[in-house]
C-alpha atoms as a PDB file:
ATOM      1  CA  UNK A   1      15.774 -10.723  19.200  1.00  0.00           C
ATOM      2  CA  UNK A   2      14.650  -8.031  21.749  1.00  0.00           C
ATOM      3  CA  UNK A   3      10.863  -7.241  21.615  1.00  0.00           C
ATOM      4  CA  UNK A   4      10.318  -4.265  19.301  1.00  0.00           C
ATOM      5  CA  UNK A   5       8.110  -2.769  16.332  1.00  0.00           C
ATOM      6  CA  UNK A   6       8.887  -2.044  12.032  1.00  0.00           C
ATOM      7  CA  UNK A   7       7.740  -1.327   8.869  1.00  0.00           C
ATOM      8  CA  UNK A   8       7.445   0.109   5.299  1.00  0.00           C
ATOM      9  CA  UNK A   9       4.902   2.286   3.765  1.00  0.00           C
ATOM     10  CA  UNK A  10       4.761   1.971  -0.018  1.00  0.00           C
ATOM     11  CA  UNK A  11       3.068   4.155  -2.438  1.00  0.00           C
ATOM     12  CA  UNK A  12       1.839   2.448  -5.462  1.00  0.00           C
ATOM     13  CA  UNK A  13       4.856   0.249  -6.249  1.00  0.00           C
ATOM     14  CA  UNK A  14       7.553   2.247  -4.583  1.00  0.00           C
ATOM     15  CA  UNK A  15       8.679   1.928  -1.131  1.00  0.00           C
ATOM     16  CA  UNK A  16       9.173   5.526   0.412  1.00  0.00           C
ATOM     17  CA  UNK A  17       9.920   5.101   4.294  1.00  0.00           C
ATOM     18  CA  UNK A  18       9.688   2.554   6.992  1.00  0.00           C
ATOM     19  CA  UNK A  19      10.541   2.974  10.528  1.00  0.00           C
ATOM     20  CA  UNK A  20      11.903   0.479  13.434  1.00  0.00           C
ATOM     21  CA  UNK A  21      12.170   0.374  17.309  1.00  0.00           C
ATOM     22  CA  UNK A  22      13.845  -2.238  18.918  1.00  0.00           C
ATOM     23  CA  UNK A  23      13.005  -2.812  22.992  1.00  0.00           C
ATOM     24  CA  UNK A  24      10.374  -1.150  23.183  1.00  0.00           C
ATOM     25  CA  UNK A  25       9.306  -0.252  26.903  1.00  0.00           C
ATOM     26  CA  UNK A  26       7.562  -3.198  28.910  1.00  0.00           C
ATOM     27  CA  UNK A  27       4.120  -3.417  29.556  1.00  0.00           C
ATOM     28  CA  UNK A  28       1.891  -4.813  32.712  1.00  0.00           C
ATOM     29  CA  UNK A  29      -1.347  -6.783  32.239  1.00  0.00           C
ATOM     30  CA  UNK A  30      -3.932  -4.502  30.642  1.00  0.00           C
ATOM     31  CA  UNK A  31      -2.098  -1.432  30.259  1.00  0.00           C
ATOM     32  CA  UNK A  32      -1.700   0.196  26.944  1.00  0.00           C
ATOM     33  CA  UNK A  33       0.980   2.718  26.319  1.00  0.00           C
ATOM     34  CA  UNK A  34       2.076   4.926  23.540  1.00  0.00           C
ATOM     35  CA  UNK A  35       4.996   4.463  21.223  1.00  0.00           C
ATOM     36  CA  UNK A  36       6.896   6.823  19.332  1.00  0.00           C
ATOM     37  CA  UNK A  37       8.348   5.625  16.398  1.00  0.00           C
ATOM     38  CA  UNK A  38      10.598   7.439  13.945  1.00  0.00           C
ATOM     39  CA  UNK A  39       9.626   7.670  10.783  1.00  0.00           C
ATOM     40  CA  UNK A  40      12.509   7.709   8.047  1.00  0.00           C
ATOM     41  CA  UNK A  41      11.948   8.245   4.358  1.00  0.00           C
ATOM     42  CA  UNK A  42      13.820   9.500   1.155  1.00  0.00           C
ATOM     43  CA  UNK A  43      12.158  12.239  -0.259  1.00  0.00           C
ATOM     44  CA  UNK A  44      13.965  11.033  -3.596  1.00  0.00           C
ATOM     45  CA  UNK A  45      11.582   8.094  -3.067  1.00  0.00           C
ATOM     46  CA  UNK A  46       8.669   9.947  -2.107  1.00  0.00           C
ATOM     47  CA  UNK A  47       8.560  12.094  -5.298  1.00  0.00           C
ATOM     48  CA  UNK A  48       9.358   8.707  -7.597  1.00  0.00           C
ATOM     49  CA  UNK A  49       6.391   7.610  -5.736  1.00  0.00           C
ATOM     50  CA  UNK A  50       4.200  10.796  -6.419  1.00  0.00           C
ATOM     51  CA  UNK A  51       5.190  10.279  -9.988  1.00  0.00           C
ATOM     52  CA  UNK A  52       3.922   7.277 -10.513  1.00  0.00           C
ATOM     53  CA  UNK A  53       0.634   7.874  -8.880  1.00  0.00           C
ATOM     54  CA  UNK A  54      -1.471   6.596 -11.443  1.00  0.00           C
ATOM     55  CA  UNK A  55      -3.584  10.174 -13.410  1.00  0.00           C
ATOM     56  CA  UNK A  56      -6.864   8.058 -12.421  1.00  0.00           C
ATOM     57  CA  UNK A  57      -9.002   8.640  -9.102  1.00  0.00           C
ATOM     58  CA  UNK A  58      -7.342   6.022  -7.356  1.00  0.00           C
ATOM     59  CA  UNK A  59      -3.969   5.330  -6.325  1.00  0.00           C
ATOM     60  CA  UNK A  60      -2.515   1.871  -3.830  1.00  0.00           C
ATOM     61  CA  UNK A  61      -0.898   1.893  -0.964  1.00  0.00           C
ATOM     62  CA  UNK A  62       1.027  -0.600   1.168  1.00  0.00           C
ATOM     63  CA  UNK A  63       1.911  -0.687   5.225  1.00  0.00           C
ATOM     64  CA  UNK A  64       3.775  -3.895   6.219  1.00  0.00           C
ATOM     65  CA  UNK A  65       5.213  -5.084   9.081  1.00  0.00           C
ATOM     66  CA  UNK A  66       5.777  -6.645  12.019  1.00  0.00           C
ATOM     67  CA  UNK A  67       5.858  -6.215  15.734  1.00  0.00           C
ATOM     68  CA  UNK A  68       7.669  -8.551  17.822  1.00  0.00           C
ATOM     69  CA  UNK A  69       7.502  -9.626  21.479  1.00  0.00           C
ATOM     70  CA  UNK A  70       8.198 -11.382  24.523  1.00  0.00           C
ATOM     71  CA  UNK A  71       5.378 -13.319  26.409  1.00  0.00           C
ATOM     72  CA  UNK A  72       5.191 -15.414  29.702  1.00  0.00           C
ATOM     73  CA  UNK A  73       4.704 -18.458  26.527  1.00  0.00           C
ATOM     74  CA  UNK A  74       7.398 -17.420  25.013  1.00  0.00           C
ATOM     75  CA  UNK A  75       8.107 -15.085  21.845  1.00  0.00           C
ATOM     76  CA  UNK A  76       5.439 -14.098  19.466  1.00  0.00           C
ATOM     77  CA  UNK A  77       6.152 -12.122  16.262  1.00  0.00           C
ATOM     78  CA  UNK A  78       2.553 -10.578  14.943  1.00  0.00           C
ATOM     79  CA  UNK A  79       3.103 -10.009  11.090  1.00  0.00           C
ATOM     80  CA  UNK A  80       0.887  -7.277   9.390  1.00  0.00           C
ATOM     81  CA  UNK A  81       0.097  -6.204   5.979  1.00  0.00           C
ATOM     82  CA  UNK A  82      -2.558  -3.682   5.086  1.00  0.00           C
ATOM     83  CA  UNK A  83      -3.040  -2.965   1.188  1.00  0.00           C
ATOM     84  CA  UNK A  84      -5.264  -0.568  -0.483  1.00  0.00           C
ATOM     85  CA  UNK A  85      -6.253   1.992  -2.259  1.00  0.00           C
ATOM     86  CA  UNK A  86      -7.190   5.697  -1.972  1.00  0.00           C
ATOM     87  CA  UNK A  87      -9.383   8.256  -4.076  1.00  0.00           C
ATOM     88  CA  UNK A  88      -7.290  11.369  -5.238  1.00  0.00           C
ATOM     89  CA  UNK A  89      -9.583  14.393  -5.336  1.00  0.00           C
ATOM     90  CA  UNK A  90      -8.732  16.837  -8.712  1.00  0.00           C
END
């Protein structure tokens, strides 16, 4: 699998986008670099997921993912996952 970046955003329960790009541009010792990455979504989604925003102050939130890569020991796939929760002002 070449080296490369995705993943989902979900609001509350409902997934509403993700993104994905696959060989992504190679990188020398100790220099950083910035990707773009194209975000797709369906605002059909989206508005489900507004819908269900809980009427409370808070609402959750998920970003998953992972970003995959090449390295002189071989391949390493770093796996994310960042939950939480947000105050919605009124």
């Amino acid at each position: 699998m070449p080296s490369g970046v995705g993943f989902d955003l979900a609001l509350g329960d409902q997934s509403i986008g993700g993104a994905s790009l696959t060989s992504a541009d190679s990188l020398a010792p100790r220099q950083e670099s910035t990707l773009s990455v194209p975000l797709s979504f369906s605002p059909r989604e989206l508005s489900v997921g507004v819908l269900n925003l809980p009427r409370g102050s808070e609402s959750g939130y998920a970003l998953n993912g992972v970003i995959e890569t090449d390295t002189r020991y071989g391949k390493l796939n770093l796996r994310f996952e960042r939950t939480g929760s947000t105050s919605i002002g009124h």
